[in-house]
C-alpha atoms as a PDB file:
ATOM      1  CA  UNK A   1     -24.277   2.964 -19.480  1.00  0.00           C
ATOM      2  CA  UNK A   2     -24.470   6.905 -18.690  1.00  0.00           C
ATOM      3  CA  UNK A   3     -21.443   8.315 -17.899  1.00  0.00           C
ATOM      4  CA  UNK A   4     -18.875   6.806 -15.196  1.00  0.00           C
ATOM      5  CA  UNK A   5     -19.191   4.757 -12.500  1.00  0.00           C
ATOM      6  CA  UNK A   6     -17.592   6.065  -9.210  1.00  0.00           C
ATOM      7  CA  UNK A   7     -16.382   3.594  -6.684  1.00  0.00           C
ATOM      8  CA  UNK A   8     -15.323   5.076  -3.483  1.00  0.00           C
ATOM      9  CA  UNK A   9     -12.016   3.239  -2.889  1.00  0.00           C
ATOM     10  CA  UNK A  10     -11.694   1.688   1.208  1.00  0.00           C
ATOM     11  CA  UNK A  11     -14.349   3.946   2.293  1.00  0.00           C
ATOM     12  CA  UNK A  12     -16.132   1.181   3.731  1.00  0.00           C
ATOM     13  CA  UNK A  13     -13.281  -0.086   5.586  1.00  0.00           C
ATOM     14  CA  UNK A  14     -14.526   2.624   7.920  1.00  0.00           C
ATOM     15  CA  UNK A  15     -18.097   2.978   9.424  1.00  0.00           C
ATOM     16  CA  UNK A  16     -17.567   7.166   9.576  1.00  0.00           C
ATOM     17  CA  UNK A  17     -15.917   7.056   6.061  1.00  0.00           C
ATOM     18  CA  UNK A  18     -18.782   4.434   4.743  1.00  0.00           C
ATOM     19  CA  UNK A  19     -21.977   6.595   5.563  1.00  0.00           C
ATOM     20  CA  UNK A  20     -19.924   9.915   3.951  1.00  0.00           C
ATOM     21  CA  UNK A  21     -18.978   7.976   0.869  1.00  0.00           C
ATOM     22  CA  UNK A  22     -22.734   6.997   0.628  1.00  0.00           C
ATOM     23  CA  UNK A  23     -24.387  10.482   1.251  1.00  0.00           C
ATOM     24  CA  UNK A  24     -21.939  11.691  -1.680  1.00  0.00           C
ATOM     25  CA  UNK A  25     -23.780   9.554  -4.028  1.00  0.00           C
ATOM     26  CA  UNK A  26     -21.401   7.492  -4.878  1.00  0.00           C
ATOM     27  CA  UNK A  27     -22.299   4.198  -7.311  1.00  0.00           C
ATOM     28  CA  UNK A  28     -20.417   2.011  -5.198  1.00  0.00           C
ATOM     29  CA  UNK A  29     -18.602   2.063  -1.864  1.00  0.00           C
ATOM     30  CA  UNK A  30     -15.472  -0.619  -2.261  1.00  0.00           C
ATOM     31  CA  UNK A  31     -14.442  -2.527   1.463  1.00  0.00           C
ATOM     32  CA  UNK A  32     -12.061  -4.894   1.733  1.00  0.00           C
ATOM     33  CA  UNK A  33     -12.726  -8.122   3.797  1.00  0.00           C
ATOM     34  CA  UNK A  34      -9.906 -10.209   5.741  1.00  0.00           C
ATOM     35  CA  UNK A  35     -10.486 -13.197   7.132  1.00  0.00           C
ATOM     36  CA  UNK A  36      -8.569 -12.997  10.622  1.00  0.00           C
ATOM     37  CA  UNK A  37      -9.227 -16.169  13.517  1.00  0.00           C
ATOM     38  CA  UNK A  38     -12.543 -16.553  12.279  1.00  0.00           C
ATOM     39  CA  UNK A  39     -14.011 -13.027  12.095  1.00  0.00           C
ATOM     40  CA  UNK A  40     -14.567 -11.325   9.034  1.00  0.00           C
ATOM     41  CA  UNK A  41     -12.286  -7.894   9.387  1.00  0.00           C
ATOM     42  CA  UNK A  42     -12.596  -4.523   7.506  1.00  0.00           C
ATOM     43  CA  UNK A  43      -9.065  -3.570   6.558  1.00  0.00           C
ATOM     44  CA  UNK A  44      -7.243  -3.018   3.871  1.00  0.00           C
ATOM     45  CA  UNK A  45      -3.444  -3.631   6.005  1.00  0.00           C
ATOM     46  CA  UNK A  46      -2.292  -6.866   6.289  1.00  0.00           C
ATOM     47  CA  UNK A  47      -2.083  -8.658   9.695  1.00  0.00           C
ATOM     48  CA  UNK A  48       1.239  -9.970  10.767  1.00  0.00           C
ATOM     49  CA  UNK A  49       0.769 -11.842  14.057  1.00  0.00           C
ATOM     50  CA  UNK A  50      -1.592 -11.071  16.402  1.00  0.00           C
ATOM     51  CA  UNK A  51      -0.905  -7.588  16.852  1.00  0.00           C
ATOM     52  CA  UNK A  52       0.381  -5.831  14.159  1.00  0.00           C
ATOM     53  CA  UNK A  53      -1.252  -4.731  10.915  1.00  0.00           C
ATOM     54  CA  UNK A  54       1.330  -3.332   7.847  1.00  0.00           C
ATOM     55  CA  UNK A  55       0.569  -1.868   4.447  1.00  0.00           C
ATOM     56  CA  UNK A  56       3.167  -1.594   2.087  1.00  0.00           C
ATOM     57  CA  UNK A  57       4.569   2.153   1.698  1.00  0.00           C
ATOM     58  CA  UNK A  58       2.557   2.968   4.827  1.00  0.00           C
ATOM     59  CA  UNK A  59       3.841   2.835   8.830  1.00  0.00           C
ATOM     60  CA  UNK A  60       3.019   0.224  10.792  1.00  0.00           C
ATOM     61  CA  UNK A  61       0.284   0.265  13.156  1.00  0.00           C
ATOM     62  CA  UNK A  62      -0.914  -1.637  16.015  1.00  0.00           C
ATOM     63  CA  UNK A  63      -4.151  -3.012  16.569  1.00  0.00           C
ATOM     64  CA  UNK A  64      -4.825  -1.638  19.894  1.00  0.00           C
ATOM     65  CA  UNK A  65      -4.378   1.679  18.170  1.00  0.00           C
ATOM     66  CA  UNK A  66      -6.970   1.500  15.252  1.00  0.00           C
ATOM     67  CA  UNK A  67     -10.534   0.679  14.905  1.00  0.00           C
ATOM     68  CA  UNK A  68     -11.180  -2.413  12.488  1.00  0.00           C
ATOM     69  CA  UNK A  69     -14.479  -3.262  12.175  1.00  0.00           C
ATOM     70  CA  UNK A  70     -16.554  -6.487  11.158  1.00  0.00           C
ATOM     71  CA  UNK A  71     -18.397  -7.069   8.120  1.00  0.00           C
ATOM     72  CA  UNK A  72     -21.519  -7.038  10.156  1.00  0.00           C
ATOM     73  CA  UNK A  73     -20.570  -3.897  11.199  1.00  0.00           C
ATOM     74  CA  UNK A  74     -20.470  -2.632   7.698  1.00  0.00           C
ATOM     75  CA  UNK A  75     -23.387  -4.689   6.579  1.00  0.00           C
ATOM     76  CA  UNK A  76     -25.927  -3.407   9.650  1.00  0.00           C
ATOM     77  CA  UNK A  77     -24.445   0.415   9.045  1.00  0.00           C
ATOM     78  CA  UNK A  78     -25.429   0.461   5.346  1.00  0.00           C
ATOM     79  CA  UNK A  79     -28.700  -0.250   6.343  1.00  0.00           C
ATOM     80  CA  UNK A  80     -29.992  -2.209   3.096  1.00  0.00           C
ATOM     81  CA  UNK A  81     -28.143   0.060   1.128  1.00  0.00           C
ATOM     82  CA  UNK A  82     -26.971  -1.827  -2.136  1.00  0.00           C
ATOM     83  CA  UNK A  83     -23.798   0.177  -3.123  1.00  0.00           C
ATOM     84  CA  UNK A  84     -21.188  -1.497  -1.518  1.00  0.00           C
ATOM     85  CA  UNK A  85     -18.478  -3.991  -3.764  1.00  0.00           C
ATOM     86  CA  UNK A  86     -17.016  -6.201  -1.328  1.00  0.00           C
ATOM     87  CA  UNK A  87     -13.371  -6.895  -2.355  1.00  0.00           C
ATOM     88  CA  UNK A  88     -12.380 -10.094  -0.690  1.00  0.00           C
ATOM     89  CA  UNK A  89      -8.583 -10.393   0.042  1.00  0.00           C
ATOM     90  CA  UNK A  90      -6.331 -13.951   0.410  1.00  0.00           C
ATOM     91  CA  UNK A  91      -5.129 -15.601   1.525  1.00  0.00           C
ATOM     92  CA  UNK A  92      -7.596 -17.623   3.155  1.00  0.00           C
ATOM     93  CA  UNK A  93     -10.402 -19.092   0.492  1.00  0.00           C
ATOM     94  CA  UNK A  94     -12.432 -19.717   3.373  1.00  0.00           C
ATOM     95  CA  UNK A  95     -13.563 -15.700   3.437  1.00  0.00           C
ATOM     96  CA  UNK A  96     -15.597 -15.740   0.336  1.00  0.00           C
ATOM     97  CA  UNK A  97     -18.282 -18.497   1.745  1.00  0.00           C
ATOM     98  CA  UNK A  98     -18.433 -16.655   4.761  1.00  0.00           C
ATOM     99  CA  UNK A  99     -19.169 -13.324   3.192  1.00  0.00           C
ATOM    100  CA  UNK A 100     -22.039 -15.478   1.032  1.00  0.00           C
ATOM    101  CA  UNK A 101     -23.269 -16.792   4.185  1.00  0.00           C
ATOM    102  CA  UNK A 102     -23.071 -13.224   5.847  1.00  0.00           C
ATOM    103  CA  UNK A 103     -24.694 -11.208   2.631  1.00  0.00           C
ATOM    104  CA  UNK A 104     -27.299 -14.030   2.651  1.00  0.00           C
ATOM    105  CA  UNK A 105     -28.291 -13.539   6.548  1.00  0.00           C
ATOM    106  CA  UNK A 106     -27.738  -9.686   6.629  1.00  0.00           C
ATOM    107  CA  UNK A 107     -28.751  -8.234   3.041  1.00  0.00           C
ATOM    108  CA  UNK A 108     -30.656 -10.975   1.254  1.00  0.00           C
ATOM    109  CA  UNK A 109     -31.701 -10.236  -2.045  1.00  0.00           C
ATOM    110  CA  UNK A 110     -29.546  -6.892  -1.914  1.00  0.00           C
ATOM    111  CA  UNK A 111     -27.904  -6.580  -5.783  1.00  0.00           C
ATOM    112  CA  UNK A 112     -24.405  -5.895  -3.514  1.00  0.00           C
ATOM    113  CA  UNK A 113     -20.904  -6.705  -5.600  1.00  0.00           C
ATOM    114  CA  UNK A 114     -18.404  -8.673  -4.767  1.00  0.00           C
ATOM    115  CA  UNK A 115     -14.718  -8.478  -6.188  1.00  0.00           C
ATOM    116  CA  UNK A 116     -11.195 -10.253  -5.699  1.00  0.00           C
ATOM    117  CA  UNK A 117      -8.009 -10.845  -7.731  1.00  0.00           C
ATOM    118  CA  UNK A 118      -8.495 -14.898  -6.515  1.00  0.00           C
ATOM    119  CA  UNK A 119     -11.151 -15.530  -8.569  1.00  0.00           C
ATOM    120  CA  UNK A 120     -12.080 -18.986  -6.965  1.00  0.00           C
ATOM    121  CA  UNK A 121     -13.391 -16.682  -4.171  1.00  0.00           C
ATOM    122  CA  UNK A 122     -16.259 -15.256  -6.786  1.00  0.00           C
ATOM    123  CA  UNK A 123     -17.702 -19.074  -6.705  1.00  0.00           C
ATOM    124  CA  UNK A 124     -19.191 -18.902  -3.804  1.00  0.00           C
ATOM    125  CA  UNK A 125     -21.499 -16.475  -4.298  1.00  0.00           C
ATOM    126  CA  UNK A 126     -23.210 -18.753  -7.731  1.00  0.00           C
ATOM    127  CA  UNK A 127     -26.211 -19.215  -6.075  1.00  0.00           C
ATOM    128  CA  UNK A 128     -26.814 -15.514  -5.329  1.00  0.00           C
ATOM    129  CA  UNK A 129     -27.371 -14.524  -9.152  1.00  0.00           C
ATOM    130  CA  UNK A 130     -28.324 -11.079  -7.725  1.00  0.00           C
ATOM    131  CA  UNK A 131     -24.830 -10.223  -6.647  1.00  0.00           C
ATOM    132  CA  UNK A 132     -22.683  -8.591  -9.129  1.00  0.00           C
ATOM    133  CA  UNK A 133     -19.229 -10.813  -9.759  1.00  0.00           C
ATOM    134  CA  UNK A 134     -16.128  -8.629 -10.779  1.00  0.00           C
ATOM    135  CA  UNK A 135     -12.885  -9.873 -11.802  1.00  0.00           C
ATOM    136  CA  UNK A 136     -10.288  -7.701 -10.704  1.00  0.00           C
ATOM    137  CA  UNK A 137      -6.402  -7.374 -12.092  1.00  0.00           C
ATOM    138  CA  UNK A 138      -3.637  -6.194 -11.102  1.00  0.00           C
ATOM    139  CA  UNK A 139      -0.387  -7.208 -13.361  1.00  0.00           C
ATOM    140  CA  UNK A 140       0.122  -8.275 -16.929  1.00  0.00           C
ATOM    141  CA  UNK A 141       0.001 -11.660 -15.813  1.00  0.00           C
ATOM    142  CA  UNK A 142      -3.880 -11.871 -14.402  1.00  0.00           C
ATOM    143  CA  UNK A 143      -4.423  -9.037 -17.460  1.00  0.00           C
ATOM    144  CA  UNK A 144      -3.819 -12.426 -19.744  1.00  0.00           C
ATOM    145  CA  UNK A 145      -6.162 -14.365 -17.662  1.00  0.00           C
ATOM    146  CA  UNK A 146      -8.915 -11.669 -18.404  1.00  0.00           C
ATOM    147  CA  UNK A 147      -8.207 -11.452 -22.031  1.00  0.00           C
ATOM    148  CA  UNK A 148      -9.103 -14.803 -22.018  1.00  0.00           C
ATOM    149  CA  UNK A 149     -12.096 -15.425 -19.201  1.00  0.00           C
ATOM    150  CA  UNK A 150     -13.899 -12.443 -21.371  1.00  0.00           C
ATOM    151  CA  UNK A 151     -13.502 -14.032 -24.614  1.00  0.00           C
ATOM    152  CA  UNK A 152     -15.056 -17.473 -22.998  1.00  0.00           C
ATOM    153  CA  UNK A 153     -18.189 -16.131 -21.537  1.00  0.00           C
ATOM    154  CA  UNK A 154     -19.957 -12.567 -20.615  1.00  0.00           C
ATOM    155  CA  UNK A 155     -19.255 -11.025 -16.910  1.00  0.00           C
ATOM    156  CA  UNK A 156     -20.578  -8.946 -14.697  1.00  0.00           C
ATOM    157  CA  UNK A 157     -17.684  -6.486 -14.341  1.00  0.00           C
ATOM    158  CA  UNK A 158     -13.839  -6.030 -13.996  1.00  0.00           C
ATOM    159  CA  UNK A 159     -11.682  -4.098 -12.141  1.00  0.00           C
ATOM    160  CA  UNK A 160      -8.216  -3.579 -13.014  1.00  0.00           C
ATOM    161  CA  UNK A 161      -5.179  -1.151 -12.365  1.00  0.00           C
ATOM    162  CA  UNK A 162      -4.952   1.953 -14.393  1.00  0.00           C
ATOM    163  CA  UNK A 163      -1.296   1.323 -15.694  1.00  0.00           C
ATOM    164  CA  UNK A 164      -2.730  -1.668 -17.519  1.00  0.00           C
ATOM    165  CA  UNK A 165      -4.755  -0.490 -20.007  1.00  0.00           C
ATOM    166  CA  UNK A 166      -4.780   1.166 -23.766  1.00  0.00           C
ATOM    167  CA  UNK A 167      -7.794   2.145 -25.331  1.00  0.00           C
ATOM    168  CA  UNK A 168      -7.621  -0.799 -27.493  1.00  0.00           C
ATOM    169  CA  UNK A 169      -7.728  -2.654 -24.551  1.00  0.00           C
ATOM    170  CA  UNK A 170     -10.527  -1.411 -23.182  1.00  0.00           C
ATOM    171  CA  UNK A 171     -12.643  -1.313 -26.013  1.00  0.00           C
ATOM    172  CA  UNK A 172     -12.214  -5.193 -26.682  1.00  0.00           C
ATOM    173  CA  UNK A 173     -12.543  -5.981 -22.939  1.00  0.00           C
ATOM    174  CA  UNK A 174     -15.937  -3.615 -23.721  1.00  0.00           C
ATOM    175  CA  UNK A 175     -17.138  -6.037 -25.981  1.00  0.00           C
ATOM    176  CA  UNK A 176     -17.556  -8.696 -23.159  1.00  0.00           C
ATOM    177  CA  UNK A 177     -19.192  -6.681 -20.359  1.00  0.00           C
ATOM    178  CA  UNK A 178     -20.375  -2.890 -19.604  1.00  0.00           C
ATOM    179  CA  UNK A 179     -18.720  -2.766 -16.628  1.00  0.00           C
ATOM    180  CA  UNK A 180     -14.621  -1.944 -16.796  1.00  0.00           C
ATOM    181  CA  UNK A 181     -13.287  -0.150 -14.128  1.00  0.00           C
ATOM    182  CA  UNK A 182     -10.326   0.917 -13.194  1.00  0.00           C
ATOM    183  CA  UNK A 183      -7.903   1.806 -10.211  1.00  0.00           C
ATOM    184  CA  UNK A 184      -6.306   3.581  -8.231  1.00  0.00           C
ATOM    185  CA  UNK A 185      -7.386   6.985  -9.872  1.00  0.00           C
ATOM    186  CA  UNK A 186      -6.794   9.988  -7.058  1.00  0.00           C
ATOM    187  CA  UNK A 187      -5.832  12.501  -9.544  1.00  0.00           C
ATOM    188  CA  UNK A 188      -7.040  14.596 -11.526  1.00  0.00           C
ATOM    189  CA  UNK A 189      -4.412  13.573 -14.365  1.00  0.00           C
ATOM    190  CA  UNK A 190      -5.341   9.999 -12.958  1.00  0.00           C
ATOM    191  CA  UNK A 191      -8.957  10.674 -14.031  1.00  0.00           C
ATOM    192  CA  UNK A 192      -7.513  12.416 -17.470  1.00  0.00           C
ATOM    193  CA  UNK A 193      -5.927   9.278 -18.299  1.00  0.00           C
ATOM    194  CA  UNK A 194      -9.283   7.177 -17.418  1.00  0.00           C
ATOM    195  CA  UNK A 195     -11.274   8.741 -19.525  1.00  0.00           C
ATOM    196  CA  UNK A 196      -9.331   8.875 -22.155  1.00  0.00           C
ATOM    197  CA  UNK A 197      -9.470   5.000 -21.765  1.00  0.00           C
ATOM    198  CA  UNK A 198     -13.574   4.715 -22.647  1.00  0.00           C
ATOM    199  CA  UNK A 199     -13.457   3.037 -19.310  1.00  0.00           C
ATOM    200  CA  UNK A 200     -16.933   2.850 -17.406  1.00  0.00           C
ATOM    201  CA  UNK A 201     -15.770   2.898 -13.948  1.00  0.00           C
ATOM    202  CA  UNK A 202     -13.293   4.650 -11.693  1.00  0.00           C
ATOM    203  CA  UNK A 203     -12.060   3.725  -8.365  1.00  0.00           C
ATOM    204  CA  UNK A 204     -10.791   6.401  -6.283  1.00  0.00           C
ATOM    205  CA  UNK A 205      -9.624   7.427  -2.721  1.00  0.00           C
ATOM    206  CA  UNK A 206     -10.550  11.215  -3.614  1.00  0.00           C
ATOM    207  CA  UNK A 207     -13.824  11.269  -2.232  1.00  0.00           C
ATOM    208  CA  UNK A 208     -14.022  15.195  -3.051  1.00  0.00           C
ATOM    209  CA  UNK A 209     -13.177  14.657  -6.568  1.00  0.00           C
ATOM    210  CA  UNK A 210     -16.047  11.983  -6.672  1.00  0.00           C
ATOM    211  CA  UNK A 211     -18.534  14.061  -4.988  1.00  0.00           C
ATOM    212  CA  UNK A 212     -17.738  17.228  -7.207  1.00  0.00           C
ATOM    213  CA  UNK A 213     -18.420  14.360 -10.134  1.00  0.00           C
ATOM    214  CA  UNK A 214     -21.435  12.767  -9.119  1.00  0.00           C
ATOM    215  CA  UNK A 215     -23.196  16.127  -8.884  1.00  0.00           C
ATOM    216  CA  UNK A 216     -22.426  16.621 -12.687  1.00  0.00           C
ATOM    217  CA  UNK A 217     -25.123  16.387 -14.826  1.00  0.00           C
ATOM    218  CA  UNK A 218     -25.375  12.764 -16.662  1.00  0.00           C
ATOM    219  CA  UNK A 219     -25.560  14.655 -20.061  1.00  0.00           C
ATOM    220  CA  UNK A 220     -22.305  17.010 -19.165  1.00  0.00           C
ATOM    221  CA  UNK A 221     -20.372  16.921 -22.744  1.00  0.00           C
ATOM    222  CA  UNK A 222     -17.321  18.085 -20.599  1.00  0.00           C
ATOM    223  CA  UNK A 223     -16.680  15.165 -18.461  1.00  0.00           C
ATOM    224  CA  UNK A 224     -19.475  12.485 -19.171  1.00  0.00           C
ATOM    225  CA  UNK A 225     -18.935  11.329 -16.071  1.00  0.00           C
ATOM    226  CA  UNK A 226     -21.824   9.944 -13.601  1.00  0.00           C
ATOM    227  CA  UNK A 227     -22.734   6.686 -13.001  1.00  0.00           C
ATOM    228  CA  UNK A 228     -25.502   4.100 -13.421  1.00  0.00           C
ATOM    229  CA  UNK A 229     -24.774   0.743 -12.499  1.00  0.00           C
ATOM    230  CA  UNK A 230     -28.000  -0.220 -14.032  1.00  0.00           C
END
């Protein structure tokens, strides 16, 4: 694999932010998907009740005062593009055979990827062996799990948080798939620290710090950083 691959982080959780993240050339555009009375939300907030949405460290906001779109939404504005990674969020299971049934209708045959901390989720999309399954986490505790899902069998790719990792870490998760990414890295001392790792992916809200690295040169000794997620 040449270089990094960059992973807009929740830029598809926006249809403006989506298409910007995409003419960046960005490898992948991350979007979180909610299950929420039936519809299939963009958001990365959590609902509580009917009207409120709250992230933690963040203000609360109303829903009458933001625009959350649907997957379809998101699916019909990437136009067939493949680069999105679909990070399904709990706690309702039921959003992962949904999201199947929606990538099935909406981009069949598109080599899209999906990721979630609640694994089970990844199941549903078996019978689509042209999406891209990626384990994601996010404390010592689902860290352990990976160790040991990677030493069982060969995956597609894994996301986990920055804090996590030590090169030796990396380069034995390395020997199970090509794909390790890592998140949330908005910094520049973030993106120090990541590739110092050996890690193959980065996931980051700094969409001007991905653009400035996706027009580097795939051979550029300085940063080695640009993606193929071929």
């Amino acid at each position: 694999m040449a270089g990094m691959v960059l992973v807009a982080h929740r830029a598809g959780n926006n249809l403006a932010d989506l298409r910007g993240a995409l003419d960046a050339r960005v490898d992948l555009v991350e979007a979180d998907v909610h299950l929420y009375r039936g519809a299939l939300e963009m958001r990365h907030a959590k609902a509580v009740g009917r009207h409120v949405l709250w992230e933690p460290w963040r203000d609360v906001t109303r829903r009458r005062d933001v625009t959350v779109p649907l997957l379809a939404e998101v699916l019909a504005a990437a136009a067939g593009d493949a680069r999105l990674m679909l990070d399904l969020k709990g706690p309702f299971l039921g959003v992962a055979p949904l999201t199947a049934a929606a990538l099935r209708e909406a981009a069949p045959g598109a080599p899209v990827a999906v990721c979630s901390r609640q694994w089970r989720m990844l199941d549903a999309f078996e019978d689509q062996p042209h999406i891209r399954r990626i384990y994601s986490a996010g404390n010592q505790r689902e860290l352990a799990r990976t160790r040991v899902l990677v030493r069982r069998r060969r995956v597609d790719g894994l996301s986990i948080r920055l804090s996590l990792l030590t090169p030796q870490l990396v380069e034995e998760l390395h020997r199970h798939t090509d794909l390790v990414m890592v998140w949330s890295v908005d910094t520049e001392e973030a993106l120090a620290k990541a590739t110092s790792l050996g890690v193959s992916g980065v996931i980051s809200k700094n969409l001007p710090m991905l653009r400035r690295l996706a027009e580097r040169p795939q051979d550029d000794p300085a940063t080695n950083v640009r993606a193929s997620t071929t």
